[in-house]
N, C-alpha and C. Protein backbone atom coordinates (compact mmCIF):
# COMPACT_ATOMS: atom_id res chain seq x y z
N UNK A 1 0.84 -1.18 0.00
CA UNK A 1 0.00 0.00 0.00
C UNK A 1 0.89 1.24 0.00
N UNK A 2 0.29 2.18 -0.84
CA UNK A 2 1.50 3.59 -0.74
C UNK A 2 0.66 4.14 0.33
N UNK A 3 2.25 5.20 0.72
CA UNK A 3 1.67 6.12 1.91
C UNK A 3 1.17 7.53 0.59
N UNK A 4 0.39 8.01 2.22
CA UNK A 4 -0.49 9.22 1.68
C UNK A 4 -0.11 10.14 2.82
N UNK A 5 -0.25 11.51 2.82
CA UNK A 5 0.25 12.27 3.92
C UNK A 5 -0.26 13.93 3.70
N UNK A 6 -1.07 14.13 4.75
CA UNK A 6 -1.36 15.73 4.39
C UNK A 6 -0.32 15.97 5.85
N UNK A 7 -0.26 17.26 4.70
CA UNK A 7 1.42 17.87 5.52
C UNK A 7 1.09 19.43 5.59
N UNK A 8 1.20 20.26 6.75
CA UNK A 8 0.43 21.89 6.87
C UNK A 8 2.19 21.99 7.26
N UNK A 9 2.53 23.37 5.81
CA UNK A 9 3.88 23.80 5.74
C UNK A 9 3.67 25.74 6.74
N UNK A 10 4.20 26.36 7.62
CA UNK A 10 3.84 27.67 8.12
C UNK A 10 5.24 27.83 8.04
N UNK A 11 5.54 28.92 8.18
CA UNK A 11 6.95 29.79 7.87
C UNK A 11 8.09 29.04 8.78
N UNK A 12 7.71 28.27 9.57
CA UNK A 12 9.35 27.38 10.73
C UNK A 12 8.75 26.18 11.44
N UNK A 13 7.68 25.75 10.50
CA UNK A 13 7.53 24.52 11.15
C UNK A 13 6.56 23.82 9.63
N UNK A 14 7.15 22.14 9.45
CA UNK A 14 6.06 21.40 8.94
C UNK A 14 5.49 20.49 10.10
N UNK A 15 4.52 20.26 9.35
CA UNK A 15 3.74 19.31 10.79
C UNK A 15 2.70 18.66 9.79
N UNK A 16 2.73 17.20 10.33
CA UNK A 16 2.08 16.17 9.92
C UNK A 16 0.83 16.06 10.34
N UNK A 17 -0.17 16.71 9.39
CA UNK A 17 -1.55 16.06 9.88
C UNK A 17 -2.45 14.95 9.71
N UNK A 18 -1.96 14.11 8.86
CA UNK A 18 -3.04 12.72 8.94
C UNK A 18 -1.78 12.40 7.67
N UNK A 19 -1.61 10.73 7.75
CA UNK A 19 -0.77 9.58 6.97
C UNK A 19 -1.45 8.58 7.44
N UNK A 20 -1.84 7.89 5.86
CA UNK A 20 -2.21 6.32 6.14
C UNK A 20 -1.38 5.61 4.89
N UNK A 21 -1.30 4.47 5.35
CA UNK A 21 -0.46 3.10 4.33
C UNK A 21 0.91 3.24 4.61
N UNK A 22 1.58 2.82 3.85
CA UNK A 22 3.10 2.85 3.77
C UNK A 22 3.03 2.10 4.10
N UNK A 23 4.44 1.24 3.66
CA UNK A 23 5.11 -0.19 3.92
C UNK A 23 6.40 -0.27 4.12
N UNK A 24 7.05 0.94 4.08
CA UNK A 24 8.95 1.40 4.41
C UNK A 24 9.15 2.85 4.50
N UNK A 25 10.07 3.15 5.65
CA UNK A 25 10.50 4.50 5.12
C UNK A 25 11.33 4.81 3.98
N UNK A 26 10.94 5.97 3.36
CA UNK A 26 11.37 6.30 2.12
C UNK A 26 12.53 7.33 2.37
N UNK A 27 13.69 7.16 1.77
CA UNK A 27 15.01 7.52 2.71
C UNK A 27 15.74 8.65 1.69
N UNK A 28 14.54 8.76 0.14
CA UNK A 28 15.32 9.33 -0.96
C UNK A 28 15.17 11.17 -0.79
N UNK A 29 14.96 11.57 0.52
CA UNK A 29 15.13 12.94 0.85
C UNK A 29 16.67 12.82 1.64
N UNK A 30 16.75 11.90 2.16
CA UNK A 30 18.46 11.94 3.23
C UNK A 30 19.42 11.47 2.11
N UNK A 31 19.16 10.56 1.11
CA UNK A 31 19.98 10.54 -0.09
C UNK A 31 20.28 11.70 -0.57
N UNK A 32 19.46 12.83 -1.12
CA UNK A 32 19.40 13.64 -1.66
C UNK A 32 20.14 14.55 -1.10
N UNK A 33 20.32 14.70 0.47
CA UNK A 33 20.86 15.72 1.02
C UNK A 33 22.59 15.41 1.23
N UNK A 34 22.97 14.27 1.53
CA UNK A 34 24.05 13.24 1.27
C UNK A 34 24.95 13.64 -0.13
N UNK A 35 24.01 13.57 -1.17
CA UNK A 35 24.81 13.91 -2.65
C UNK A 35 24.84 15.55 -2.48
N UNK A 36 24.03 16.18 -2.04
CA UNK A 36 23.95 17.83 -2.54
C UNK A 36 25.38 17.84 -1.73
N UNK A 37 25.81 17.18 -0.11
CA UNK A 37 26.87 17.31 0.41
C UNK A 37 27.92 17.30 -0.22
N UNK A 38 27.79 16.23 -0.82
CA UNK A 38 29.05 15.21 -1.54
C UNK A 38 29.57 15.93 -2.83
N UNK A 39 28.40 16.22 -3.86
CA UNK A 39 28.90 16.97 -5.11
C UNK A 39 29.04 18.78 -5.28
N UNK A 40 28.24 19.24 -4.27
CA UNK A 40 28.14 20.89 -4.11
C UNK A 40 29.17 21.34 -2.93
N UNK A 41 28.28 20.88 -1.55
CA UNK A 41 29.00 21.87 -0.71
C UNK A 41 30.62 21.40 -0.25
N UNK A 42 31.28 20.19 -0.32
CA UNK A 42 32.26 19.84 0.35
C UNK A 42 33.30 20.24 -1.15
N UNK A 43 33.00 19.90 -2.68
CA UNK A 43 34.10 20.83 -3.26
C UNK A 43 34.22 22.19 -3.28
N UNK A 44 33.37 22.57 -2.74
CA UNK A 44 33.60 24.22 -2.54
C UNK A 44 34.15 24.67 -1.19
N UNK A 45 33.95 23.38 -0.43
CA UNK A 45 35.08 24.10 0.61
C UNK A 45 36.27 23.47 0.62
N UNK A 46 36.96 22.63 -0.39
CA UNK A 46 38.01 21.89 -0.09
C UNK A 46 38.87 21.80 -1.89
N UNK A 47 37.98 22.76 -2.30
CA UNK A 47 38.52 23.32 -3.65
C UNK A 47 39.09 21.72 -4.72
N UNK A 48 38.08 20.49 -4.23
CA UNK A 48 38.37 19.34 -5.05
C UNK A 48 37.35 18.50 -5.03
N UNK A 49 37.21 17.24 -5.81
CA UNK A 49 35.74 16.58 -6.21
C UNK A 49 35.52 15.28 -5.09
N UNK A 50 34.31 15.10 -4.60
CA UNK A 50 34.39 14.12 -3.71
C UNK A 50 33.22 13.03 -4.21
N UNK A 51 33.60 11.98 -3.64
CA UNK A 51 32.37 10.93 -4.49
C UNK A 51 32.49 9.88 -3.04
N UNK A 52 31.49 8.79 -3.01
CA UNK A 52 31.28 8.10 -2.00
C UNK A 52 32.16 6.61 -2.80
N UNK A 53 33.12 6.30 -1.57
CA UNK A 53 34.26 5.02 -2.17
C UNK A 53 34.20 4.27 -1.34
N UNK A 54 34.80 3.22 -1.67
CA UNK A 54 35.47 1.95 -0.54
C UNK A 54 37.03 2.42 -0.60
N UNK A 55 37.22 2.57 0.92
CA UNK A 55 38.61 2.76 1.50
C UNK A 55 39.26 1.70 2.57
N UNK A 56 40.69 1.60 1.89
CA UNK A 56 41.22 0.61 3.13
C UNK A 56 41.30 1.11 4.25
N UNK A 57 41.41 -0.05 5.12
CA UNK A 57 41.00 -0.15 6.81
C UNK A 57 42.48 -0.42 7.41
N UNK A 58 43.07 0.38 8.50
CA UNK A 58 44.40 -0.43 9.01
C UNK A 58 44.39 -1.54 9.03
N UNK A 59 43.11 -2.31 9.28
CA UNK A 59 43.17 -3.82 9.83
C UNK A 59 42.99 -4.44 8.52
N UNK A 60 43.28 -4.10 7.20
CA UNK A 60 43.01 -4.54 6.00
C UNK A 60 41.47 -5.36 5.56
N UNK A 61 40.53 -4.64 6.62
CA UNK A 61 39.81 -4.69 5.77
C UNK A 61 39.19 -2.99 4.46
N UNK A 62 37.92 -3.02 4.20
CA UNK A 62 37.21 -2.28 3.59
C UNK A 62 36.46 -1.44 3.94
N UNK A 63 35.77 -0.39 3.30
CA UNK A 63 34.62 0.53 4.67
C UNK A 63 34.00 1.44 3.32
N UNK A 64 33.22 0.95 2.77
CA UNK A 64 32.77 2.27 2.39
C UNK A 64 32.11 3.60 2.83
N UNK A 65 32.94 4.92 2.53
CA UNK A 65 32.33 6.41 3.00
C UNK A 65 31.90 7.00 2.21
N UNK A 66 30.87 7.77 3.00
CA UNK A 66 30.31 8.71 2.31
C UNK A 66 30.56 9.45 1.03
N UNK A 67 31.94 10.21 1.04
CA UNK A 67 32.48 11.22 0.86
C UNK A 67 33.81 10.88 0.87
N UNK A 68 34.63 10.69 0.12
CA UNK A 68 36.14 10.83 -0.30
C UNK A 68 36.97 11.77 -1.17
N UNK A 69 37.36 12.62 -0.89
CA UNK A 69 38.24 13.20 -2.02
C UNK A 69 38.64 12.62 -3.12
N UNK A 70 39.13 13.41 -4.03
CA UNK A 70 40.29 13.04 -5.74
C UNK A 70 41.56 12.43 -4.69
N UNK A 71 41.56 13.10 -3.80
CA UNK A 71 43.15 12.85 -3.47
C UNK A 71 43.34 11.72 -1.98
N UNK A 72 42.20 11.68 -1.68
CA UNK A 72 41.80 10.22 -0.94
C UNK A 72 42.46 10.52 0.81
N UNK A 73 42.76 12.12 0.69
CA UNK A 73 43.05 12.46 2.05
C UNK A 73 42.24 12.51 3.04
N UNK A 74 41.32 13.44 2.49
CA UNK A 74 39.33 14.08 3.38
C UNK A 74 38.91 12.89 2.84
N UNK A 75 38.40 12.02 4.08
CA UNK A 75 37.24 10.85 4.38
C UNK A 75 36.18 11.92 5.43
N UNK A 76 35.03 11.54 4.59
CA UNK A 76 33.72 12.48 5.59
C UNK A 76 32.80 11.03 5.38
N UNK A 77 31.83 11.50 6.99
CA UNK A 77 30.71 10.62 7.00
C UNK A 77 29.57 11.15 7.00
N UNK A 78 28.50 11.05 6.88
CA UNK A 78 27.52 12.17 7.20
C UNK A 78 26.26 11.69 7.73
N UNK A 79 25.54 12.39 8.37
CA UNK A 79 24.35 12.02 9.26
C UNK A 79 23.71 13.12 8.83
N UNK A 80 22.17 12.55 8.69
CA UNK A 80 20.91 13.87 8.41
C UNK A 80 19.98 13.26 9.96
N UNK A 81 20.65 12.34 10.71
CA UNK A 81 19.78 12.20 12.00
C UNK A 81 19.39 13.36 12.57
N UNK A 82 17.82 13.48 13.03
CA UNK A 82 18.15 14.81 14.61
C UNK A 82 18.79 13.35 15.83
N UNK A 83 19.15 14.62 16.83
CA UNK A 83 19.24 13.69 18.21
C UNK A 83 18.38 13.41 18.54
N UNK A 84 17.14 13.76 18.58
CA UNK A 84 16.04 13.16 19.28
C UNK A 84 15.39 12.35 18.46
N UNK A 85 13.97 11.45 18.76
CA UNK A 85 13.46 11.07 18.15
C UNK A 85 12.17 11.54 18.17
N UNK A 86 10.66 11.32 17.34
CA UNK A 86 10.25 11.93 17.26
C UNK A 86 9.13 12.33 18.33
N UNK A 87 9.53 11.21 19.17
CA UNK A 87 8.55 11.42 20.97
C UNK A 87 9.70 12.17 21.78
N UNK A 88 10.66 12.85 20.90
CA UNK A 88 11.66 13.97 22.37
C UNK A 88 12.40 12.60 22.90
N UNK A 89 12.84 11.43 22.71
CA UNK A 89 13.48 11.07 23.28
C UNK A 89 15.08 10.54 22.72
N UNK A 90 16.03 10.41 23.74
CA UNK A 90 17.40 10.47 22.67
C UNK A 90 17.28 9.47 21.83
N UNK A 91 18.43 9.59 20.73
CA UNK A 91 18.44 8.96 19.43
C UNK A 91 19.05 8.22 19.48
N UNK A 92 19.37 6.90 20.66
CA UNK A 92 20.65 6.33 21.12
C UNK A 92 20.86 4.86 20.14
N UNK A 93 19.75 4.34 18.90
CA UNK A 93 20.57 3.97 17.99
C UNK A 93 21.46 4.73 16.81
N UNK A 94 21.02 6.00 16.81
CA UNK A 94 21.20 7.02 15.83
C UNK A 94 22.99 7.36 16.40
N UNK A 95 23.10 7.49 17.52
CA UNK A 95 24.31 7.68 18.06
C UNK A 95 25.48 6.51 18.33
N UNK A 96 25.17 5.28 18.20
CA UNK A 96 25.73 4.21 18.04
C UNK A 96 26.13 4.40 16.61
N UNK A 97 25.22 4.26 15.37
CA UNK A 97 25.41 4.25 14.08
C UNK A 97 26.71 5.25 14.06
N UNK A 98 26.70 6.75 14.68
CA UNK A 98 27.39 8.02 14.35
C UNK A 98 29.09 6.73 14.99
N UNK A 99 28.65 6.57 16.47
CA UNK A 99 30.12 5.83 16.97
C UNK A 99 30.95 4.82 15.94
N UNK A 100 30.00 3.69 15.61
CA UNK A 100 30.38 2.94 14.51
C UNK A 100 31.36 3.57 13.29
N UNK A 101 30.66 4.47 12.57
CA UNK A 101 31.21 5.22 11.33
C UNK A 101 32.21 5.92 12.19
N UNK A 102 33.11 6.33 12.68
CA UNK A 102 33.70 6.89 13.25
C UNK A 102 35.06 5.81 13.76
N UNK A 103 34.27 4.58 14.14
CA UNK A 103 35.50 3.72 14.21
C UNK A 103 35.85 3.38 13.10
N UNK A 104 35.14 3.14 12.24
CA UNK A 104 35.93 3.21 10.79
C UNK A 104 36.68 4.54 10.03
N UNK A 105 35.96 5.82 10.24
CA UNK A 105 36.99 6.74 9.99
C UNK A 105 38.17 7.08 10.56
N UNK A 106 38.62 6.77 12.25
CA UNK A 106 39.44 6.37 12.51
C UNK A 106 40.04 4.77 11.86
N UNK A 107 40.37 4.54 11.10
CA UNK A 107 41.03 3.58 10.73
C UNK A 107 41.55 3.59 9.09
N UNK A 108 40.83 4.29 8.59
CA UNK A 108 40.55 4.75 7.19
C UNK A 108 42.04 5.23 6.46
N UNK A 109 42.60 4.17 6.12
CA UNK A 109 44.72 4.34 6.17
C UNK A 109 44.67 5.23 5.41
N UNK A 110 43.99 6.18 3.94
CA UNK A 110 44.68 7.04 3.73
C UNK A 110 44.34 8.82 3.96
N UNK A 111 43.78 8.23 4.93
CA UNK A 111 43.13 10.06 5.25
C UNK A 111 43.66 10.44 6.14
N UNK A 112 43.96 11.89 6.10
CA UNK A 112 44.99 12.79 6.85
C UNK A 112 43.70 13.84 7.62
N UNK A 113 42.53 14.07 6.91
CA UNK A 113 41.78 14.79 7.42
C UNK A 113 40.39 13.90 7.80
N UNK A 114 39.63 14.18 8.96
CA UNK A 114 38.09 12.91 9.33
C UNK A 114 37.13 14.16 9.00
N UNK A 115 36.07 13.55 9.11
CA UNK A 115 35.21 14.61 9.17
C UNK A 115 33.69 13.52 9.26
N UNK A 116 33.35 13.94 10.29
CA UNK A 116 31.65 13.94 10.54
C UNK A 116 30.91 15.03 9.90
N UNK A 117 30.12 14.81 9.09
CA UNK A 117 29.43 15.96 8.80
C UNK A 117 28.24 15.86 9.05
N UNK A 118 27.50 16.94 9.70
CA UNK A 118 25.85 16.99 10.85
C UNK A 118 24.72 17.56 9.95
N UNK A 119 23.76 17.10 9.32
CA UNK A 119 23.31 18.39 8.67
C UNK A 119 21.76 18.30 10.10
N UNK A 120 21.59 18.17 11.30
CA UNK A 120 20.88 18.63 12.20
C UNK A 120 21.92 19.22 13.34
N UNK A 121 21.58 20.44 13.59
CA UNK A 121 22.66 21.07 14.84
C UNK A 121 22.74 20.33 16.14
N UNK A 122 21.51 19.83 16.39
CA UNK A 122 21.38 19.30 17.77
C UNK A 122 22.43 18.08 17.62
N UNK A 123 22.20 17.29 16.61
CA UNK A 123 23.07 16.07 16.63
C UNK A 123 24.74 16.37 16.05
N UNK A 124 24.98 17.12 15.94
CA UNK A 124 26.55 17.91 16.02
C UNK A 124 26.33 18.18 17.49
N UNK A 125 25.80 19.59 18.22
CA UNK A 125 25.91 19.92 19.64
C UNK A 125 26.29 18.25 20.28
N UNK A 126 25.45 17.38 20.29
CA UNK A 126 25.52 16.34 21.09
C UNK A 126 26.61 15.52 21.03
N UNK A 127 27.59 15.66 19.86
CA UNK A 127 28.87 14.83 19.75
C UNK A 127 30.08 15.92 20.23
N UNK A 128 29.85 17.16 20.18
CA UNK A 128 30.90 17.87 20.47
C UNK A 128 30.39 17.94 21.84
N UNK A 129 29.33 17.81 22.56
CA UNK A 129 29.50 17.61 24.26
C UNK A 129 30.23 16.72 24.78
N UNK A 130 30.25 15.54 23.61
CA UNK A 130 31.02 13.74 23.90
C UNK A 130 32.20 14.11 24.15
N UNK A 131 32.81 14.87 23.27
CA UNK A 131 34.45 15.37 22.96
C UNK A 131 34.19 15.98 23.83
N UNK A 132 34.05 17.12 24.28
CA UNK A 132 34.31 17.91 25.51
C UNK A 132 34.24 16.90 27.01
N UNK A 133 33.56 16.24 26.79
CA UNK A 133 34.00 15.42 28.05
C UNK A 133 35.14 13.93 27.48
N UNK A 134 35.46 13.85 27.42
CA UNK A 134 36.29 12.88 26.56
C UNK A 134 35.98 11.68 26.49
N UNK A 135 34.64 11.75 25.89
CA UNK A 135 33.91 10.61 25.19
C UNK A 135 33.78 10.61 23.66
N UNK A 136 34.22 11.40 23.23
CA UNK A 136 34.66 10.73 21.67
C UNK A 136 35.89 11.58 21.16
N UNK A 137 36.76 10.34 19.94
CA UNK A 137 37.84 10.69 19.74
C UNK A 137 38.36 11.89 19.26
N UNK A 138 39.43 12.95 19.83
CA UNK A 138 39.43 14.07 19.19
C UNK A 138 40.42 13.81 17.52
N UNK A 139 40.82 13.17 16.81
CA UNK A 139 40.85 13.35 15.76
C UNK A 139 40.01 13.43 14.65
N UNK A 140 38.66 13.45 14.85
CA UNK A 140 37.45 13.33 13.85
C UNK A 140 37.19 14.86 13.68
N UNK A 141 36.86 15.86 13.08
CA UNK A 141 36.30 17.12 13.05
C UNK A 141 34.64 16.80 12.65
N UNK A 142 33.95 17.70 13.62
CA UNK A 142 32.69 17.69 13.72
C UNK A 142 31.84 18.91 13.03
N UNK A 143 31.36 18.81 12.11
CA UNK A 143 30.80 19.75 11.14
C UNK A 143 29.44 20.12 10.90
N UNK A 144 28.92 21.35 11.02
CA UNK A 144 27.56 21.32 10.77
C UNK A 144 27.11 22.14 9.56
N UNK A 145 26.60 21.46 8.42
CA UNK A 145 26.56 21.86 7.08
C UNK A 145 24.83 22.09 7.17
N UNK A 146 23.96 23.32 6.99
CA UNK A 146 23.17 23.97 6.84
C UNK A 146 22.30 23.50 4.97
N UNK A 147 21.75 22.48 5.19
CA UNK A 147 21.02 22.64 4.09
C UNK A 147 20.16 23.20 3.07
N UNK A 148 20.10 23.65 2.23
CA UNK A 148 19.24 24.63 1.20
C UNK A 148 18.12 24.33 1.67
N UNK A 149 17.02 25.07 1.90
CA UNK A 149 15.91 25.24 2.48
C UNK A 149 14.49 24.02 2.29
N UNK A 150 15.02 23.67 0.52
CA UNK A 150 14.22 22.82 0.34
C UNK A 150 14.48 21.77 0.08
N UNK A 151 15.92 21.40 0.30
CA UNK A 151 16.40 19.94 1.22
C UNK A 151 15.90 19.77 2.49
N UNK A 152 16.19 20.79 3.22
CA UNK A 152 15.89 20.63 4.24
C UNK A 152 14.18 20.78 4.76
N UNK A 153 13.51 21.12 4.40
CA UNK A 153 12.25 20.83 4.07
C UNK A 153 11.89 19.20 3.90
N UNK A 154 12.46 18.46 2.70
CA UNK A 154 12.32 17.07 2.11
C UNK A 154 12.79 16.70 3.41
N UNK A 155 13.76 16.40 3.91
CA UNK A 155 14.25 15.45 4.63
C UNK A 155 13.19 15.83 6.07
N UNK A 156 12.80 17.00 6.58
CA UNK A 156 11.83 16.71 7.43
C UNK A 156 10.39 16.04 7.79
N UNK A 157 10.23 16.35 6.50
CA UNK A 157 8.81 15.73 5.87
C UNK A 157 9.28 14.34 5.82
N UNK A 158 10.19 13.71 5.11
CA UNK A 158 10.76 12.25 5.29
C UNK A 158 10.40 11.39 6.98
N UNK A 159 11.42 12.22 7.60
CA UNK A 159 11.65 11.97 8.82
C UNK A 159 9.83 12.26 9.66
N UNK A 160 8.87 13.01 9.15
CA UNK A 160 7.81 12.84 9.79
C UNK A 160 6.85 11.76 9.99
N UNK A 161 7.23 11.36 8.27
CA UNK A 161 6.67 10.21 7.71
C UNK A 161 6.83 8.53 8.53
N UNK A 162 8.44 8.72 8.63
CA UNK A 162 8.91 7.67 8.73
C UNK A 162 8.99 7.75 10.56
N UNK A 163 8.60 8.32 11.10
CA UNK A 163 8.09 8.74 12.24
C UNK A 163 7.12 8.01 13.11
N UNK A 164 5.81 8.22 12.06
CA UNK A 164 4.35 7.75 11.78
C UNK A 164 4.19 6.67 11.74
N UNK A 165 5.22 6.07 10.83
CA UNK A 165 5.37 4.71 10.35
C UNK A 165 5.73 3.17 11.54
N UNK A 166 6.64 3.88 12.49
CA UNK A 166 7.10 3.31 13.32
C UNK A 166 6.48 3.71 14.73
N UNK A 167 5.19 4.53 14.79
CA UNK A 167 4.62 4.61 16.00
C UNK A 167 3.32 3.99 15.80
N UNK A 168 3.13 3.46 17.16
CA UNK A 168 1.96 2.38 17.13
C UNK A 168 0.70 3.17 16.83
N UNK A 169 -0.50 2.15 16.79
CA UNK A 169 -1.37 3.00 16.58
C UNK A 169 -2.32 2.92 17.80
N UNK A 170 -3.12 3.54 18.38
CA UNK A 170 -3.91 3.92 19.32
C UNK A 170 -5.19 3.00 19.16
């Protein structure tokens, strides 16, 4: 069954008013925001082309990232998670996933530069509190990349959906 979804858009908030059907969350708004990362905003700040690769691992294995440079130095990972979920409560598989990718970018033999990249602030704030208490590793740089309005739009509406999807019903 497809989903259906009336959605009321006001100047700083969407909000979900009635969804029925669906059978998966549909993930092609966090894709979308992932590539706009990957092909727009990260060569313009690093003045070179980045594409998503498989990179060797110290421990010889594999890992594919997000985001790799031409020159295979900048390994980035990226998250469109918020920290919370959508009942306000923490995102503590969402933050495992972030730990995971991270043990692989620490390991990632030819990169000189890491990079997490956040496109929700809260879930950047919440990893640079980790580091400030020295709960996560300080060689990773923690980044918060601001999406074009109507990415960021898609991916909320996504995330409302897929929200809905996974809360019971009454």
């Amino acid at each position: 069954m497809a989903t259906s979804a009336i959605i009321k858009q006001t100047n700083s908030e969407i909000v979900l008013l009635e969804c029925q059907g669906g059978t998966m969350a549909n993930t092609k708004a966090q894709v979308k925001a992932e590539q706009w990362i990957v092909t727009e905003y990260l060569p313009m700040q690093f003045n070179q082309q980045f594409e998503g690769k498989l990179i060797d691992l110290t421990w010889r294995g594999k890992f594919k990232f997000d985001a790799v440079s031409d020159d295979g130095k900048i390994i980035a990972s990226i998250s469109t998670s918020a920290a919370k979920t959508a009942k306000g409560k923490q995102g503590s598989g969402k933050f495992h996933k972030i730990h995971s990718d991270t043990l692989y970018l620490l390991h990632a033999s030819s990169a000189t530069k890491r990079l997490l990249i956040f496109t929700e602030k809260d879930m950047q704030e919440h990893f640079i509190r980790e580091k400030g208490s020295g709960r996560f590793p300080p060689g990773v740089d923690l980044i918060y990349v601001e999406l074009p309005d109507s990415l960021k739009n898609q991916v909320k509406i996504a995330r409302l959906l897929a929200s809905q999807e996974v809360t019971p019903k009454e």
